[in-house]
C-alpha atoms as a PDB file:
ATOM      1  CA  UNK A   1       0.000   0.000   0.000  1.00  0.00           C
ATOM      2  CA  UNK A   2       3.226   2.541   0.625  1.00  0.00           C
ATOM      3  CA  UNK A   3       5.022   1.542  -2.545  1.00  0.00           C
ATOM      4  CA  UNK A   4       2.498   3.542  -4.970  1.00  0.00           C
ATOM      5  CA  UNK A   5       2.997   6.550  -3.264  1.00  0.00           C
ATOM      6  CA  UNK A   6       6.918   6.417  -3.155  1.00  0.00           C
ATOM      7  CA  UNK A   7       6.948   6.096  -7.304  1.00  0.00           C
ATOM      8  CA  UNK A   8       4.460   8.200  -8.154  1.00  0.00           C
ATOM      9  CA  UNK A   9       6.927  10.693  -5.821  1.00  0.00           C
ATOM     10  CA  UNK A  10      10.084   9.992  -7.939  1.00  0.00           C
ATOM     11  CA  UNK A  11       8.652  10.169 -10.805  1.00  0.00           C
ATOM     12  CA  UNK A  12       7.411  13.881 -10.537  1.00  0.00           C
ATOM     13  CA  UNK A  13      10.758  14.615  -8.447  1.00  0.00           C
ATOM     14  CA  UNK A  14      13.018  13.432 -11.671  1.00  0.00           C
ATOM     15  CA  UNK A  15      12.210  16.531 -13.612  1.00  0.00           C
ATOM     16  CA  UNK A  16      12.906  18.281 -10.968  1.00  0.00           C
ATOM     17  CA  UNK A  17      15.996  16.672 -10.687  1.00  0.00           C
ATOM     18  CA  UNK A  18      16.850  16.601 -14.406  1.00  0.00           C
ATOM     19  CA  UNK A  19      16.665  20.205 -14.112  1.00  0.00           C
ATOM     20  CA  UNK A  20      18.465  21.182 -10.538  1.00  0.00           C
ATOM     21  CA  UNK A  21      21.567  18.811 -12.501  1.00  0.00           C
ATOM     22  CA  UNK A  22      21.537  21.765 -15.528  1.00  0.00           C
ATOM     23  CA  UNK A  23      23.370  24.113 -13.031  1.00  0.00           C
ATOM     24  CA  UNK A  24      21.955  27.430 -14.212  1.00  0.00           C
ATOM     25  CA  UNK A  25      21.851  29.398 -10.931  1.00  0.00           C
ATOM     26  CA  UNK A  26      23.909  31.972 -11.043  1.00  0.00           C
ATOM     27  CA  UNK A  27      25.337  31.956 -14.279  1.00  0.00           C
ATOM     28  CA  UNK A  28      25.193  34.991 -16.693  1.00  0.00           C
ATOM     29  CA  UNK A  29      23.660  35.199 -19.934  1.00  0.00           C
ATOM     30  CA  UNK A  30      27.097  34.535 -21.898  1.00  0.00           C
ATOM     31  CA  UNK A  31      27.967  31.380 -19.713  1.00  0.00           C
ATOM     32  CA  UNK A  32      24.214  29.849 -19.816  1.00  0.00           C
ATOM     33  CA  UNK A  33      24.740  30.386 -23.992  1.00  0.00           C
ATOM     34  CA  UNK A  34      27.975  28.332 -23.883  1.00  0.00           C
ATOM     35  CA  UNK A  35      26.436  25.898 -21.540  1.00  0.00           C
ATOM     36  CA  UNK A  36      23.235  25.610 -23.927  1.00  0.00           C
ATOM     37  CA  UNK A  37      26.104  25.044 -27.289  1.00  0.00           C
ATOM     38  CA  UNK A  38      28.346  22.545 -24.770  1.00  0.00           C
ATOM     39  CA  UNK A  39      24.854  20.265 -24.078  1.00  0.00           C
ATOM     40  CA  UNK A  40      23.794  20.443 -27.944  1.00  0.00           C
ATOM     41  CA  UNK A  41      27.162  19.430 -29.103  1.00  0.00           C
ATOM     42  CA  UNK A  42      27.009  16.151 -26.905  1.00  0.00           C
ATOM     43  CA  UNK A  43      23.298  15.332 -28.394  1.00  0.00           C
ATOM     44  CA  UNK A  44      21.508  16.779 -25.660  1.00  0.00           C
ATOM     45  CA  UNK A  45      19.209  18.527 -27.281  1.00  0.00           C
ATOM     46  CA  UNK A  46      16.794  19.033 -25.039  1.00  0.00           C
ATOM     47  CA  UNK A  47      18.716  19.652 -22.047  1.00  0.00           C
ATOM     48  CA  UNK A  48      20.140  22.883 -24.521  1.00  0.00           C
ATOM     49  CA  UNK A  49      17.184  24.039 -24.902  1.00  0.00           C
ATOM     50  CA  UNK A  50      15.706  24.126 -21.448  1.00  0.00           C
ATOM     51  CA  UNK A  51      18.867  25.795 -20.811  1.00  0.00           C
ATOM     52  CA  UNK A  52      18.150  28.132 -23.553  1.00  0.00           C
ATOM     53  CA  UNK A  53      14.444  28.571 -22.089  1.00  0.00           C
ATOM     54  CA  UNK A  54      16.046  29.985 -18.857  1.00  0.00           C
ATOM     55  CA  UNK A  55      18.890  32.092 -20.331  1.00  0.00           C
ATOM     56  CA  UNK A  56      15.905  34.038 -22.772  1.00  0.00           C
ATOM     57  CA  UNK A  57      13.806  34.373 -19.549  1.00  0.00           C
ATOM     58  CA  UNK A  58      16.610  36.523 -18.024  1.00  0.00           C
ATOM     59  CA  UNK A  59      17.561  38.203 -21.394  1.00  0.00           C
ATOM     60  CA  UNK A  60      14.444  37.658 -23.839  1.00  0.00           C
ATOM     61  CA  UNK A  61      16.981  39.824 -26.434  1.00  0.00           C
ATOM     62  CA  UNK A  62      19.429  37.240 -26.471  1.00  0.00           C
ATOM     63  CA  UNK A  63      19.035  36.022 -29.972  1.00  0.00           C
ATOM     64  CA  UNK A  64      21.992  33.203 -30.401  1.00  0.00           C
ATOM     65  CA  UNK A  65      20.062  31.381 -27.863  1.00  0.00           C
ATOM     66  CA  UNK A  66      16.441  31.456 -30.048  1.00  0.00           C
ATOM     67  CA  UNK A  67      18.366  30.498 -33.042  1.00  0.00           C
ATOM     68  CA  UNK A  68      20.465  27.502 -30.919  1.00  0.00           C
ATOM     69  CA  UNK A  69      16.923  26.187 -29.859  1.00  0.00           C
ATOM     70  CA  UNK A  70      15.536  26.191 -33.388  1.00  0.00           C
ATOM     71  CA  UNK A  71      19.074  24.247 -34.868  1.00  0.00           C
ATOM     72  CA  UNK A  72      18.326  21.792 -32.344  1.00  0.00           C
ATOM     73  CA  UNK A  73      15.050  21.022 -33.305  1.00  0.00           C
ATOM     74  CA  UNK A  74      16.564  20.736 -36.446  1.00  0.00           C
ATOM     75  CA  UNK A  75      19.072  18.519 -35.738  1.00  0.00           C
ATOM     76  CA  UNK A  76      16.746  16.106 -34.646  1.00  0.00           C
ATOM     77  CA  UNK A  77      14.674  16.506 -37.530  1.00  0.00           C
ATOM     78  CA  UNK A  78      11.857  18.174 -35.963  1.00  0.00           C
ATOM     79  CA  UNK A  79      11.807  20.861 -39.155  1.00  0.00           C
ATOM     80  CA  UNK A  80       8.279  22.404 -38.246  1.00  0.00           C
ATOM     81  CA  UNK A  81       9.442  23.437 -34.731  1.00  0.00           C
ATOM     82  CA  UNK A  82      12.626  24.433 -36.108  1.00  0.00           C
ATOM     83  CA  UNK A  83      10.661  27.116 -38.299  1.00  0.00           C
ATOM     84  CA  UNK A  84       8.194  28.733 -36.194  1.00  0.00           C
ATOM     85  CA  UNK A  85      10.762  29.408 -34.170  1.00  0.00           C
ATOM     86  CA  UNK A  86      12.884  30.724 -36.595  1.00  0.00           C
ATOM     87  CA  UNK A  87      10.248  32.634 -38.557  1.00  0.00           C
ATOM     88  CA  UNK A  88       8.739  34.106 -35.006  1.00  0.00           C
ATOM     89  CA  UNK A  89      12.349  35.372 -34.349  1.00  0.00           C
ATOM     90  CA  UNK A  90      12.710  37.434 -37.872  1.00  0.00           C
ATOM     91  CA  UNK A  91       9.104  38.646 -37.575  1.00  0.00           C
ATOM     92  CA  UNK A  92      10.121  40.467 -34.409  1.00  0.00           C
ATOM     93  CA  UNK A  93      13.404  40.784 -35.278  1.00  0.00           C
ATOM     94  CA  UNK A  94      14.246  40.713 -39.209  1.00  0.00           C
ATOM     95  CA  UNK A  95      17.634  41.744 -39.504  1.00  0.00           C
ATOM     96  CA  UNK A  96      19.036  38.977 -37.648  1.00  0.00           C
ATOM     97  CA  UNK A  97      21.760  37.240 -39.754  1.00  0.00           C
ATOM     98  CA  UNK A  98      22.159  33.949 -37.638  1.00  0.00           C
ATOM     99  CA  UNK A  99      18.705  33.422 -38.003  1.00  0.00           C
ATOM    100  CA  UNK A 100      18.172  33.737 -41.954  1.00  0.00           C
ATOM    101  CA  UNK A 101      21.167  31.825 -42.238  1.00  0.00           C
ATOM    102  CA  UNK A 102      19.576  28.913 -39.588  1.00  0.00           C
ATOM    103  CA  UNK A 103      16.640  28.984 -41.906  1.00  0.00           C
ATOM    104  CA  UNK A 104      18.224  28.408 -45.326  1.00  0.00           C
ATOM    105  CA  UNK A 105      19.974  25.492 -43.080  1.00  0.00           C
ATOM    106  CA  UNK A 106      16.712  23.951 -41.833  1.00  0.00           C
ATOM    107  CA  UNK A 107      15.522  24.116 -45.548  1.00  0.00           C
ATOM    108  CA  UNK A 108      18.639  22.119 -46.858  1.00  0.00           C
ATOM    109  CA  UNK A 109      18.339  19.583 -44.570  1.00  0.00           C
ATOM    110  CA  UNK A 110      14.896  18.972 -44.940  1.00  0.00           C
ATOM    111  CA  UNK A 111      15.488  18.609 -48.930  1.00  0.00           C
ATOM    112  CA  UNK A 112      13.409  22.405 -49.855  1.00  0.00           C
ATOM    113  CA  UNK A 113      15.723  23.341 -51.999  1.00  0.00           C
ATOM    114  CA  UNK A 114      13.299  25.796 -53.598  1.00  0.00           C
ATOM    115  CA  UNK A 115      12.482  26.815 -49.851  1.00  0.00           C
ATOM    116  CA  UNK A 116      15.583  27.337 -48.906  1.00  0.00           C
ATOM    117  CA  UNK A 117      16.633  29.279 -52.053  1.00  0.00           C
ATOM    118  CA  UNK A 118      13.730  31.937 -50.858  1.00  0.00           C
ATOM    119  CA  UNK A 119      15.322  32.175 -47.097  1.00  0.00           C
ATOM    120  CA  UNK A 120      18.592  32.885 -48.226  1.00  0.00           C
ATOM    121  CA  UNK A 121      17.075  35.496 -50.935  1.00  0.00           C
ATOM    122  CA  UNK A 122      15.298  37.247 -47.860  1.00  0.00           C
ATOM    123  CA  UNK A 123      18.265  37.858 -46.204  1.00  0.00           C
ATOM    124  CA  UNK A 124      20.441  38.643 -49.088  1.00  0.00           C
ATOM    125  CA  UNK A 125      17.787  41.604 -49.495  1.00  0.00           C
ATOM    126  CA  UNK A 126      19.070  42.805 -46.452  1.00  0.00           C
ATOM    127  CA  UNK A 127      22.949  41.939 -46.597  1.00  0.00           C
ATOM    128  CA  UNK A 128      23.740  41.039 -50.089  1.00  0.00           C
ATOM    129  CA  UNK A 129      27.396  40.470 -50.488  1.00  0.00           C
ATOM    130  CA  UNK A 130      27.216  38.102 -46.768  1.00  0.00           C
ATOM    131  CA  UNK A 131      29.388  35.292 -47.952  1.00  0.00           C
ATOM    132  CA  UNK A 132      26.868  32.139 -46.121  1.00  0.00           C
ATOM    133  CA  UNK A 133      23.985  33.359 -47.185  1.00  0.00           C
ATOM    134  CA  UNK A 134      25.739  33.383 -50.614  1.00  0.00           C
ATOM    135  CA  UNK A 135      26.960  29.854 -49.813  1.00  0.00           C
ATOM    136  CA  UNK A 136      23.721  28.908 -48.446  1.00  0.00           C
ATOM    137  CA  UNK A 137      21.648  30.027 -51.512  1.00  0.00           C
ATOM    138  CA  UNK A 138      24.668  28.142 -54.257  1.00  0.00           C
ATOM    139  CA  UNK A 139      24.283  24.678 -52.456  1.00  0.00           C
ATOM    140  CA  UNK A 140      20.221  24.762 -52.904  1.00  0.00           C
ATOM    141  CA  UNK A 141      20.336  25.592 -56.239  1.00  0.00           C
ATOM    142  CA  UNK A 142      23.214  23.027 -56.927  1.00  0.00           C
ATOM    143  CA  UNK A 143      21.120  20.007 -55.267  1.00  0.00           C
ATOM    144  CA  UNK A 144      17.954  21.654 -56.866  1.00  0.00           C
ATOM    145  CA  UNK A 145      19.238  21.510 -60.260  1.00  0.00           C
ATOM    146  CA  UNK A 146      20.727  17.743 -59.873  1.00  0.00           C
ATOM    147  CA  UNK A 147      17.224  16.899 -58.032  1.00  0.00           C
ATOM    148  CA  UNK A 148      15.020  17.776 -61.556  1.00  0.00           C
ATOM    149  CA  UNK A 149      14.900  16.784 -64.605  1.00  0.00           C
ATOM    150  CA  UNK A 150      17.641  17.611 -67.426  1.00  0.00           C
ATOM    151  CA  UNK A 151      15.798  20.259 -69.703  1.00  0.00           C
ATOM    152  CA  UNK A 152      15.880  23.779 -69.924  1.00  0.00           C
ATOM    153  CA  UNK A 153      13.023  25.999 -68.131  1.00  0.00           C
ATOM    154  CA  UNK A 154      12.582  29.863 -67.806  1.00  0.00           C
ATOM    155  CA  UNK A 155      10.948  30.893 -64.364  1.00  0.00           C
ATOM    156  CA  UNK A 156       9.198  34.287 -63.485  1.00  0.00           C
ATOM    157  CA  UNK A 157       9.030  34.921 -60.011  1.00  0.00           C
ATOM    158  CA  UNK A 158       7.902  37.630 -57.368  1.00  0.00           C
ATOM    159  CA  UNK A 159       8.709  37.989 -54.193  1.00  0.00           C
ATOM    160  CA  UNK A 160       7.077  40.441 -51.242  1.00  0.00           C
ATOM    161  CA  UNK A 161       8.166  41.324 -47.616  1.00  0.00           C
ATOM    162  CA  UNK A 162       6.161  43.542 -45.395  1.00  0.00           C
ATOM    163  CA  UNK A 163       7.215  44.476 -41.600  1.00  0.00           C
ATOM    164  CA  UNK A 164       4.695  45.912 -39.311  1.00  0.00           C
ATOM    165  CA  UNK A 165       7.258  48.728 -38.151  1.00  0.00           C
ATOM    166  CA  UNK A 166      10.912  49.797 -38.774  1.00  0.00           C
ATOM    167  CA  UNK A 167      10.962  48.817 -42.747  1.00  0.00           C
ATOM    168  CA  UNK A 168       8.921  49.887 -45.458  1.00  0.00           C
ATOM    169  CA  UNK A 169       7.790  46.683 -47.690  1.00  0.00           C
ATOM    170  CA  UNK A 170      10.664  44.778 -49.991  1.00  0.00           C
ATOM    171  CA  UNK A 171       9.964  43.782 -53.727  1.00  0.00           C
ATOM    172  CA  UNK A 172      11.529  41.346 -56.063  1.00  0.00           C
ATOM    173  CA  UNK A 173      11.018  40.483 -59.487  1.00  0.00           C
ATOM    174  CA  UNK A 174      13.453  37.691 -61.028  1.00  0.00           C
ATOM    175  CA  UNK A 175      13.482  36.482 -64.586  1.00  0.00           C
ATOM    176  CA  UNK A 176      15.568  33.639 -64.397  1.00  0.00           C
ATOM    177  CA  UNK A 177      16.638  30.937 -67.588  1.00  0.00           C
ATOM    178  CA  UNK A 178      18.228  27.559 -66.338  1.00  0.00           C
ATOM    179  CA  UNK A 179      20.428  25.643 -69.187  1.00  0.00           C
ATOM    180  CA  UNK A 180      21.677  22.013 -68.925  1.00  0.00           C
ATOM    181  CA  UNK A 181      25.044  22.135 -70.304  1.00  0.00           C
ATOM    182  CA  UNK A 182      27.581  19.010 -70.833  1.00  0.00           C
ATOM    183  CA  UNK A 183      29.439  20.355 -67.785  1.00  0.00           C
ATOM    184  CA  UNK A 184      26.750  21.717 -65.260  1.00  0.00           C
ATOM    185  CA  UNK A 185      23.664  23.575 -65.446  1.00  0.00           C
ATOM    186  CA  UNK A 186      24.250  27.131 -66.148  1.00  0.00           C
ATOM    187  CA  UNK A 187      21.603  29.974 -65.069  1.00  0.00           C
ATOM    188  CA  UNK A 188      21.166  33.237 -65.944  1.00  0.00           C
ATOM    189  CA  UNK A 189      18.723  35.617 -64.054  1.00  0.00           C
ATOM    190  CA  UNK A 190      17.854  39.245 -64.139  1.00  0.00           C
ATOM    191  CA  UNK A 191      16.225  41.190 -60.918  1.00  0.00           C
ATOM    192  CA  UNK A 192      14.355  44.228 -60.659  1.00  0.00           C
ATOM    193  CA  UNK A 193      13.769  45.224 -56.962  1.00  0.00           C
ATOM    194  CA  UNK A 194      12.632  47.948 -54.757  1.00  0.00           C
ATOM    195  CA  UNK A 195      13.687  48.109 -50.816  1.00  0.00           C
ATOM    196  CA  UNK A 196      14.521  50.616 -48.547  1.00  0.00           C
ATOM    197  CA  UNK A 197      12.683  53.318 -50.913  1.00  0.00           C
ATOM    198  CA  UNK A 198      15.414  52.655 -53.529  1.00  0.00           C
ATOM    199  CA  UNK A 199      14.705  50.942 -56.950  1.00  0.00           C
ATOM    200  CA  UNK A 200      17.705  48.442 -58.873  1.00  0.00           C
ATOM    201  CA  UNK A 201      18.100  45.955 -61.227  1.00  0.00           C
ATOM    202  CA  UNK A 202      20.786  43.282 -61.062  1.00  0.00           C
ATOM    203  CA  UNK A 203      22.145  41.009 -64.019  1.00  0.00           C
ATOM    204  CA  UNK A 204      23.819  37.780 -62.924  1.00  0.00           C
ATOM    205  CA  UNK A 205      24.740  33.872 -63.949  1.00  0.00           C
ATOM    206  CA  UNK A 206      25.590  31.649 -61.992  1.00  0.00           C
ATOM    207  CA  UNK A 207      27.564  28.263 -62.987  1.00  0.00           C
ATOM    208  CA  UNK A 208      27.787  24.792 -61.610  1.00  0.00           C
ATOM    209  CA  UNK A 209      31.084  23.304 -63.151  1.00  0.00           C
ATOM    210  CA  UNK A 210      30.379  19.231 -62.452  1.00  0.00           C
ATOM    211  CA  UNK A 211      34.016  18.001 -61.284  1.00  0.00           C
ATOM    212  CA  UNK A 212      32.810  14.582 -59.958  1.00  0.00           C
ATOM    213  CA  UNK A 213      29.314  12.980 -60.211  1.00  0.00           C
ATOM    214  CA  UNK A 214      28.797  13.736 -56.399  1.00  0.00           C
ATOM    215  CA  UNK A 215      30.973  17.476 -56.294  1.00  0.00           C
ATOM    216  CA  UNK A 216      30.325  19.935 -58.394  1.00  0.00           C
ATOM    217  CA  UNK A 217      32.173  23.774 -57.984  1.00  0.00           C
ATOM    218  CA  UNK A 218      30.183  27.465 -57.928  1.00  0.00           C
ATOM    219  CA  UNK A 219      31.157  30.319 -59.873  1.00  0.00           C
ATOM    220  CA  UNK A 220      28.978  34.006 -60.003  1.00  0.00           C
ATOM    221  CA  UNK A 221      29.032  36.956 -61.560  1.00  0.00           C
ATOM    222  CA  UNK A 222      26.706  40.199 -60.535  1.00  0.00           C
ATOM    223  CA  UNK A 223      25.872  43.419 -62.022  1.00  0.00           C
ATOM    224  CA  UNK A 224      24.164  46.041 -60.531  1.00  0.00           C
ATOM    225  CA  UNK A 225      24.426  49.825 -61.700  1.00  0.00           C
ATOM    226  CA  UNK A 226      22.611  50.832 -58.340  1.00  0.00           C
END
């Protein structure tokens, strides 16, 4: 008759526990951060994140620790979490490079290329010569292009942002032709976009040189008289 009480008591005391074992009393925002990366690179995921949970309760601006949280979803393949935590971060907080760059990532590694193609373009709006988001956008169109059909296609596409406050609304318009060639597909795309109350146009190409049937090599060119 005494042994039911006694489990059902360590089993609510072993959260408990779980968490008093985290050790985040009296550590500062900088040390619960390392902590939070130092848990996630040993696979525990979830341990980083409550981790992460507490450090954002004493510093809700602390932004490395959002973005940690949503690669750890992530990594475990948990890609819908991963994005509405992501996409909640740069509605409040757009210009926030980690977290464009986590999102392209969580788009790769679920296989949206075309997805992650559009993350990377979002933040490119707002830093367009950042070399990973550069990166970031030249692997999904490489494993894009090797994931579809060999033929040639011409695409029209338009893309919007709108912010509630700080920004005035973003628009894209890209004309882009996609060739097969012998050595790698080879794409050429024109831009016209408005942000920031200025207007441009960009010409580019981009090229994916096949060097082995599982590497192939990335090389750009840009023009933009703006």
């Amino acid at each position: 008759m005494h042994v039911r009480p006694f489990w059902l008591a360590s089993l609510i005391c072993l959260p408990l526990l779980s968490f008093a074992q985290l050790d985040t009393a009296g550590r500062g925002p900088d040390e619960l951060f390392e902590y939070a990366r130092q848990l996630a690179a040993k696979g525990r995921y979830a341990d980083a994140r409550m981790v992460a949970r507490a450090l954002l309760q004493r510093a809700p601006g602390y932004h490395d620790a959002t973005v940690l949280t949503a690669r750890t979803y992530a990594w475990q393949r948990q890609f819908d979490s991963a994005r509405v935590v992501l996409r909640s971060l740069l509605q409040r907080s757009p210009t926030v490079l980690d977290a464009h760059c986590a999102l392209a990532d969580v788009e790769l590694w679920a296989q949206r290329y075309d997805a992650a193609v559009r993350a990377a373009d979002v933040g490119l709006k707002l830093y367009p010569e950042n070399e990973e988001l550069l990166k970031r956008k030249a692997t999904a169109l490489g494993r894009g292009v090797r994931s579809k059909p060999a033929d040639n296609r011409v695409a029209l596409t338009y893309s919007g942002d709108f912010f509630e406050q700080y920004y005035g609304p973003m628009h894209a318009l890209e004309c882009v032709y996609e060739r097969q060639t012998v050595r790698g597909p080879l794409i050429a795309h024109i831009t016209a976009g408005s942000r920031f109350d200025r207007n441009g146009i960009q010409l580019g190409a981009d090229w994916y040189p096949r060097i082995t049937p599982t590497v192939s090599g990335f090389i750009s060119y840009a023009y933009s008289g703006s």
